[in-house]
Protein backbone atom coordinates (compact mmCIF):
# COMPACT_ATOMS: atom_id res chain seq x y z
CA UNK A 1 27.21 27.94 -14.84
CA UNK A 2 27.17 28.72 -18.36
CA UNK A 3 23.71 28.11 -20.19
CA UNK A 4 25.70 27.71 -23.86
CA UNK A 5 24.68 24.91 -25.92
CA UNK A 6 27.24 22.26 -26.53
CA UNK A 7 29.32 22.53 -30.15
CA UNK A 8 28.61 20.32 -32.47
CA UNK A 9 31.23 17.47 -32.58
CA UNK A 10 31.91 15.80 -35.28
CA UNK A 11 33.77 12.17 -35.06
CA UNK A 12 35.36 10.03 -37.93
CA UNK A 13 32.58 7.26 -38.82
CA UNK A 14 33.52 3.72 -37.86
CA UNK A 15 32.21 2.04 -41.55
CA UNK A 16 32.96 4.76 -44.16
CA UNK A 17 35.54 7.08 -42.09
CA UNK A 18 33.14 9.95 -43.43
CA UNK A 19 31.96 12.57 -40.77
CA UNK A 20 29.54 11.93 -38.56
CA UNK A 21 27.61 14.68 -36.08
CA UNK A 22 28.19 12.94 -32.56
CA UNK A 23 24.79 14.72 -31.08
CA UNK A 24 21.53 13.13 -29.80
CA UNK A 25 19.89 14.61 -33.17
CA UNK A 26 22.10 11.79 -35.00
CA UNK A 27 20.20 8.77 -34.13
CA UNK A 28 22.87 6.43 -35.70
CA UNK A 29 25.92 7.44 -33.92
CA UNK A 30 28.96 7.31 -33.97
CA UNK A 31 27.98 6.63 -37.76
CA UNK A 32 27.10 8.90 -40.32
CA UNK A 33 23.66 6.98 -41.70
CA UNK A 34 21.80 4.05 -41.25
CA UNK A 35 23.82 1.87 -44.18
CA UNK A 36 26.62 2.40 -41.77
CA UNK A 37 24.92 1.54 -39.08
CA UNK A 38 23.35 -1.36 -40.14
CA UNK A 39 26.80 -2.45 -42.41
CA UNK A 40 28.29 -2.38 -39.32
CA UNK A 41 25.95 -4.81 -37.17
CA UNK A 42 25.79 -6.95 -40.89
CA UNK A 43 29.65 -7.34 -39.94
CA UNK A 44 29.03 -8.26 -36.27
CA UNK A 45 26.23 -10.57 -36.91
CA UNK A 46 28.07 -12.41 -39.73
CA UNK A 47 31.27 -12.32 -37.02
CA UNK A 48 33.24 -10.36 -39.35
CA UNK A 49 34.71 -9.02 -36.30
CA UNK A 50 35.51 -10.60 -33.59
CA UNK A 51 36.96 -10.17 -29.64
CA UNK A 52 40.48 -12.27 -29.32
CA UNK A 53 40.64 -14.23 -26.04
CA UNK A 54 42.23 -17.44 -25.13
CA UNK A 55 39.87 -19.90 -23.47
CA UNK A 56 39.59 -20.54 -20.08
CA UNK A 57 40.33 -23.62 -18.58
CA UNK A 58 36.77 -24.22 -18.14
CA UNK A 59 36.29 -24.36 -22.09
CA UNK A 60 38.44 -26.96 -22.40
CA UNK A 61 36.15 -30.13 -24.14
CA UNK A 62 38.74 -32.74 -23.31
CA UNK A 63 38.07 -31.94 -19.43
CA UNK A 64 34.55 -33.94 -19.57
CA UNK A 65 35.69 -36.74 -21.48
CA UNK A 66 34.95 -39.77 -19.97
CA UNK A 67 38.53 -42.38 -20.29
């Protein structure tokens, strides 16, 4: 075993595209700051973003309707 500390690696930051230090001494990672960070959960929050999937048939509202 090799008692070397690990290299510094530094990652392209989601928000900006800046660098960021991926390393447990950046608390905000994989982001470079904090107004990345917290840009980035703004986005999520507002649903900026979003996950595609088709529903299920369980999601289907016409299914319950009483005829």
């Amino acid at each position: 075993m090799t008692d070397a500390p690990f290299r510094t690696r530094i990652v392209r930051c989601p928000t900006c595209g800046g660098e960021a230090v991926y390393a447990l001494g950046n608390p905000c990672r994989p982001f470079c700051s904090p107004r990345c960070k917290n840009n980035d959960f703004g986005a999520w929050a507002s649903e900026a973003y979003g996950v595609e999937a088709k529903p299920s048939e369980d999601d289907d509202p016409d299914a319950d309707a009483i005829t």
